[in-house]
Protein backbone atom coordinates (compact mmCIF):
# COMPACT_ATOMS: atom_id res chain seq x y z
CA UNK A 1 -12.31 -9.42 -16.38
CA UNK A 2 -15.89 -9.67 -14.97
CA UNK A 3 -13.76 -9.88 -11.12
CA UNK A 4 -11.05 -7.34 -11.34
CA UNK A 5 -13.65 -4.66 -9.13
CA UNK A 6 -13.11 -7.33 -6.29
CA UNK A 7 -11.02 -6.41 -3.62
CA UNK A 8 -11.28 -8.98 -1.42
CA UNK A 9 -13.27 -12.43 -1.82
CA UNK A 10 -12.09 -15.64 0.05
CA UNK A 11 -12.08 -18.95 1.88
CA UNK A 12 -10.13 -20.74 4.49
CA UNK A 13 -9.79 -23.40 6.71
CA UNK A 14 -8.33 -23.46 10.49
CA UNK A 15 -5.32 -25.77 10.16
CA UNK A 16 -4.27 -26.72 13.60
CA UNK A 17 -7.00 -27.00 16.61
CA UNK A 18 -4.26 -25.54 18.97
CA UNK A 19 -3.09 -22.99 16.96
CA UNK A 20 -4.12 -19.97 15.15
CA UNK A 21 -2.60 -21.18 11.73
CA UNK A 22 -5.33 -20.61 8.65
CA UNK A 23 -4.65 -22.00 5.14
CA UNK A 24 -6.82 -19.47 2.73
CA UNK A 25 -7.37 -19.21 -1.19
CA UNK A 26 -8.88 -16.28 -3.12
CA UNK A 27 -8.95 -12.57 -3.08
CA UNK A 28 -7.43 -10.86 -0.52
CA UNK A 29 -6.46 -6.91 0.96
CA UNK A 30 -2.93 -6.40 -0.15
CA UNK A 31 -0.31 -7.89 2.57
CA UNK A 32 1.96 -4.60 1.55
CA UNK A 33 1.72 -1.48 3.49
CA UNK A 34 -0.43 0.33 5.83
CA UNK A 35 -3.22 1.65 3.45
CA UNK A 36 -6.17 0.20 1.53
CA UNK A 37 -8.13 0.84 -1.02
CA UNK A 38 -11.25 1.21 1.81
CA UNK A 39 -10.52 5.15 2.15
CA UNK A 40 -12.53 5.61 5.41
CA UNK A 41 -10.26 3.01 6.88
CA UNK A 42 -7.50 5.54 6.32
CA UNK A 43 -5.91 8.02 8.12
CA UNK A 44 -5.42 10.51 4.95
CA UNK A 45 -8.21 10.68 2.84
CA UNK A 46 -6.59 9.94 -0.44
CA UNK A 47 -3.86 7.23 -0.78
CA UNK A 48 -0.24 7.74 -0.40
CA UNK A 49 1.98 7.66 -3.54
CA UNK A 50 3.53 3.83 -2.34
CA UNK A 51 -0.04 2.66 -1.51
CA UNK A 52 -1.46 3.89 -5.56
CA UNK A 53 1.68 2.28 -7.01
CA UNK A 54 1.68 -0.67 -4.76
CA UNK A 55 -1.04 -3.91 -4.72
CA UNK A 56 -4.33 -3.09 -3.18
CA UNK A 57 -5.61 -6.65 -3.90
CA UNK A 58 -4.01 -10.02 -4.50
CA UNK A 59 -4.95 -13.69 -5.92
CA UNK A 60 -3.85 -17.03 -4.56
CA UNK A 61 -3.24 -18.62 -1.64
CA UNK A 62 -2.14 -17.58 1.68
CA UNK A 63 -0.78 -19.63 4.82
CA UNK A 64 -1.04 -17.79 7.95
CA UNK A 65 -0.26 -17.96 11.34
CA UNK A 66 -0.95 -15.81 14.79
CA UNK A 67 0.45 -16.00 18.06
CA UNK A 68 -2.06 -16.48 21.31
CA UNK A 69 -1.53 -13.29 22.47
CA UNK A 70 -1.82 -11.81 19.40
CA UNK A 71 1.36 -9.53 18.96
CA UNK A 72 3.10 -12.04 16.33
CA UNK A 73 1.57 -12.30 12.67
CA UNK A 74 3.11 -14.53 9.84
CA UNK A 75 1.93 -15.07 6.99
CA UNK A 76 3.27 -17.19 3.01
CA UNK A 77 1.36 -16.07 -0.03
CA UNK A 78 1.61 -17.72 -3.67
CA UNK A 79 0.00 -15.08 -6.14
CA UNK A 80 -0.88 -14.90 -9.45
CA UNK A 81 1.25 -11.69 -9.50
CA UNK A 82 1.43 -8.09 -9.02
CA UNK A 83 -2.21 -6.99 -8.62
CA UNK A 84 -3.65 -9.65 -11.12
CA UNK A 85 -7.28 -11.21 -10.59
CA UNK A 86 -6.60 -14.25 -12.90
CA UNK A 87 -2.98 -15.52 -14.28
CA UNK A 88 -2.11 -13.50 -17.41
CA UNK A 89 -1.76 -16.29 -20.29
CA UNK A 90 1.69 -14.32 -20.95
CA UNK A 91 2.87 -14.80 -17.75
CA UNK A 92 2.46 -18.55 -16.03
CA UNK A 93 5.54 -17.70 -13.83
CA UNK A 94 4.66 -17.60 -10.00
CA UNK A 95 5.08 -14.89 -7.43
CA UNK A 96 5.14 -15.31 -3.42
CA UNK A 97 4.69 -12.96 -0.48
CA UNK A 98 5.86 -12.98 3.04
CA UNK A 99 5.10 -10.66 5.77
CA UNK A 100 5.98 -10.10 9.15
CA UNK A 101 3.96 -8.05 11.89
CA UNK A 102 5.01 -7.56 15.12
CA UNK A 103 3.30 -5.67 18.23
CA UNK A 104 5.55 -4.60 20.68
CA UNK A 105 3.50 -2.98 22.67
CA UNK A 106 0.06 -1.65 22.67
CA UNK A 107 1.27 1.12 21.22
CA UNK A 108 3.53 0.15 18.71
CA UNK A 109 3.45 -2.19 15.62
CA UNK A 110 6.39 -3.24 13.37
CA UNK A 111 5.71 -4.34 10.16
CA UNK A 112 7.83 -6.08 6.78
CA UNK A 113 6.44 -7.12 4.00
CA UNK A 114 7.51 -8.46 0.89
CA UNK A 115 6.79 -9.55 -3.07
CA UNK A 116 9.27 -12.02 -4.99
CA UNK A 117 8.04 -12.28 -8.88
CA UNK A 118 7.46 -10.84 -12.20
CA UNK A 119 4.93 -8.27 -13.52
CA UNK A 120 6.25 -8.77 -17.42
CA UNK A 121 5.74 -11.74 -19.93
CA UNK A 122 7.80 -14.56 -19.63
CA UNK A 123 9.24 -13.48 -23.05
CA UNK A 124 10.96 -10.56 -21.28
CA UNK A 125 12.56 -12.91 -18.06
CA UNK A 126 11.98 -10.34 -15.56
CA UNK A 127 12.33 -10.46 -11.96
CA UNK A 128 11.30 -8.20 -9.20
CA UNK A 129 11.45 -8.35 -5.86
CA UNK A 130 9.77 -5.52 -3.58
CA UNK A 131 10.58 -4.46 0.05
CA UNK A 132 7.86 -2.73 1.95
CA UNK A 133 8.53 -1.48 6.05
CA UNK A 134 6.46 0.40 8.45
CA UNK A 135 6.63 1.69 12.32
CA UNK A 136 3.18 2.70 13.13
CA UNK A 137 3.27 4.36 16.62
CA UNK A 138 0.01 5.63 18.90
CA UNK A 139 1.73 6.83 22.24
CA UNK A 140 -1.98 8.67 23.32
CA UNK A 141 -5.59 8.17 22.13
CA UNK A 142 -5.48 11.40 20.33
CA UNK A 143 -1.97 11.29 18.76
CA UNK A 144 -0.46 8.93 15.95
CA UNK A 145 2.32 8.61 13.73
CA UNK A 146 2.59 6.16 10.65
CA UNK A 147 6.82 5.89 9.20
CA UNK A 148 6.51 3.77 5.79
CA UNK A 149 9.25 2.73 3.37
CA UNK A 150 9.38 1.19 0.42
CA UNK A 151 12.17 -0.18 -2.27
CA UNK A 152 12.15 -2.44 -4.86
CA UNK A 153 14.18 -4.02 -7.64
CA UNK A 154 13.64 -5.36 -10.98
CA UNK A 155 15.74 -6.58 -13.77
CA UNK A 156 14.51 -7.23 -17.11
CA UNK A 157 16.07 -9.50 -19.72
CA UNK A 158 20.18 -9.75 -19.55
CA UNK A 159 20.11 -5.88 -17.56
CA UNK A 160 21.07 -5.02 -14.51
CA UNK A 161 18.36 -4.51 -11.44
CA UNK A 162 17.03 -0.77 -11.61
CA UNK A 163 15.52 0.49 -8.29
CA UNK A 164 12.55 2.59 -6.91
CA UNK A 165 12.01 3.36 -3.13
CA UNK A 166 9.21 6.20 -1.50
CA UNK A 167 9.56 7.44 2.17
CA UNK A 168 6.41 8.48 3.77
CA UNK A 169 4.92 9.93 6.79
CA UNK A 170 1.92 10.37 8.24
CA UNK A 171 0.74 12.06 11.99
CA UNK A 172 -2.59 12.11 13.04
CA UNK A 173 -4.53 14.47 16.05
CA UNK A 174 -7.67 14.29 17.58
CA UNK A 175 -8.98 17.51 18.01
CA UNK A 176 -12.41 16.74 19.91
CA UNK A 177 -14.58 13.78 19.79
CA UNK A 178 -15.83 14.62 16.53
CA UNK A 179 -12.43 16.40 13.99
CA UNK A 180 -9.20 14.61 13.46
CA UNK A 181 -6.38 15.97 11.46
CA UNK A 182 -3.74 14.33 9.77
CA UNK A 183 -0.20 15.77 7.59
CA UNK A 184 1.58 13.30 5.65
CA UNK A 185 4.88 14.27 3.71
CA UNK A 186 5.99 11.81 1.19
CA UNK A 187 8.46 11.25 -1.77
CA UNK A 188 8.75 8.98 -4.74
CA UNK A 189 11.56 7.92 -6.84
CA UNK A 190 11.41 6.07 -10.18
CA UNK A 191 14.21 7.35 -12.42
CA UNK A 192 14.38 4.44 -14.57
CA UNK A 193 10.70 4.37 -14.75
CA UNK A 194 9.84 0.50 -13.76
CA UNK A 195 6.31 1.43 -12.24
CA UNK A 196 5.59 5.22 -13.29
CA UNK A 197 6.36 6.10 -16.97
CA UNK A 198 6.78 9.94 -17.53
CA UNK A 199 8.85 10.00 -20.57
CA UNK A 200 11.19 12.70 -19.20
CA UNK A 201 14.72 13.32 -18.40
CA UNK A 202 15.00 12.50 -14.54
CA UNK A 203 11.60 10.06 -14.19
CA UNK A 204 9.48 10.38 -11.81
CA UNK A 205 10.72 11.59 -8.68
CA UNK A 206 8.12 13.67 -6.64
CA UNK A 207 7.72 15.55 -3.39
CA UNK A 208 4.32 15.45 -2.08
CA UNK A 209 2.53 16.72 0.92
CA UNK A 210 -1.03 16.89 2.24
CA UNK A 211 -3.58 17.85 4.79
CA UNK A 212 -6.89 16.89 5.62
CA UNK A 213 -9.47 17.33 8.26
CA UNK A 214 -12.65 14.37 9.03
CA UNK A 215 -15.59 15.56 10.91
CA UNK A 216 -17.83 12.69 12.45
CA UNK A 217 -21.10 13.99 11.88
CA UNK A 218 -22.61 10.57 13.89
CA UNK A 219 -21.37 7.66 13.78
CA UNK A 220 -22.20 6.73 10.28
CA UNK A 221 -21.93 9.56 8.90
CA UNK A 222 -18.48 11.27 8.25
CA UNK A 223 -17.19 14.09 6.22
CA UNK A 224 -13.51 14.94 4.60
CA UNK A 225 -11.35 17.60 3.07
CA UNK A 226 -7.80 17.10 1.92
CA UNK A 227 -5.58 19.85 0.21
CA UNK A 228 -2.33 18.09 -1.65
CA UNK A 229 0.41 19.62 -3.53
CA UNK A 230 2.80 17.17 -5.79
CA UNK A 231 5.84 19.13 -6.86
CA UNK A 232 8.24 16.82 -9.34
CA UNK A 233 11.89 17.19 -10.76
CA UNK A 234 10.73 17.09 -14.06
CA UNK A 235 7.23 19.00 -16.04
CA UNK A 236 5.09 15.91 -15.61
CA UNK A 237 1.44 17.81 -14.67
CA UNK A 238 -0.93 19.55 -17.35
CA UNK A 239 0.05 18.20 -20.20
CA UNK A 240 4.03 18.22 -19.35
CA UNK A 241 3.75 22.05 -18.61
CA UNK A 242 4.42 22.44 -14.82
CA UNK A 243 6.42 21.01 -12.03
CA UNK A 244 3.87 21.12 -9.95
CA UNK A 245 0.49 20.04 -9.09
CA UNK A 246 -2.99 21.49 -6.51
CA UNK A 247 -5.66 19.59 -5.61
CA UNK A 248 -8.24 19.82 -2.90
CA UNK A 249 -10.38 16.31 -2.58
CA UNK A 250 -13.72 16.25 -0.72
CA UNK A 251 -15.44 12.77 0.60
CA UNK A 252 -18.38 12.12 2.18
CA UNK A 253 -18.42 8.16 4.12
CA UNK A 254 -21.50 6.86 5.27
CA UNK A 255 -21.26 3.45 7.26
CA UNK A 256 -24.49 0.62 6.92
């Protein structure tokens, strides 16, 4: 319990003197997606809807291997599971990760990722497996664009797999050497409720859109404001009232 506020504590060893391959056991930054749980190292200020309901952090052991001219990543993970510091005594089953980045240019990086395992007790004899994807593309200095999916699949007991996928994107501009802006547009669908319980009729499936502005103050010093709206299929905000939900976030990052 003491270690679950770790996000990333490990050690490796350099398996090959000719080649960039790494065997490494411990904590690591989540192999899914595009976001973690480091805001400043983010392009929005608070985390997309796949990123909170995604791993930010994983335990185990990781084989990885990069190319010489570093555009080809690999990488094999055995985990403990799905976010989990230690192995739950209810669940001894293993889990495994793969992921695949690619850099086709200077400008452009591919990237799959993937988790084959169980979040649930033994007892229950689940299975999930979990499909991430992302284009991230930077054709100027100033100008970026981030295109994430993600869909997953889990069956539980003798029942079929249910499903859950979330499309997002994200664009980022420069504005001068000190403001950036960034608009991200997202959605998230969990009808059958496998990561997001709501209780409701339809699940949880949610538009959501933001906005946010970063000032660089110096270069230590930097300063955010996001506005987001959520607005869901079903009354899942204030108390099960309202369809939709406000919220403007404020940050303040200062670098050592």
């Amino acid at each position: 319990t003491w270690a679950q506020f770790i996000y990333e504590a490990n050690i490796g060893v350099k398996l090959s003197d000719k080649k960039n391959i790494w065997l490494d056991a411990g904590i690591f930054s989540s192999h899914i997606g595009f976001e973690s749980a480091i805001s400043a190292d983010c392009w929005t200020l608070t985390r997309s809807l796949s990123a909170e309901n995604s791993p930010y952090y994983e335990t185990g052991l990781k084989l990885s291997y990069r190319s010489k001219n570093e555009k080809l990543s690999l990488s094999v993970l055995f985990l403990n599971g799905w976010q989990k510091i230690r192995k739950p005594d209810n669940i001894q089953k293993p889990s495994f990760g793969s992921q695949i980045s690619y850099r086709l240019t200077d400008k452009i990086t591919l990237n799959y990722s993937n988790f084959i395992g169980t979040d649930k007790p033994d007892s229950l004899n689940s299975f999930r497996h979990f499909h991430n994807f992302y284009l991230q593309f930077e054709p100027t200095p100033k100008f970026g664009i981030i295109a994430g999916f993600d869909i997953g699949y889990e069956k539980v007991l003798q029942n079929r797999f249910s499903s859950w996928y979330s499309p997002v994107v994200i664009a980022k501009q420069r504005i001068n050497k000190k403001a950036i802006v960034a608009l991200r547009g997202e959605y998230y669908s969990d009808k059958n409720e496998i990561i997001i319980a709501t209780g409701t009729t339809n699940g949880f499936k949610t538009f959501g859109f933001s906005s946010n502005i970063d000032y660089d103050i110096n270069h230590k010093l930097k300063v955010r404001v996001e506005g987001k709206m959520y607005n869901s299929e079903d009354k899942i905000f204030t108390e099960n009232t309202n369809n939709s939900n406000y919220s403007l976030t404020t940050n303040m990052t200062i670098k050592l």
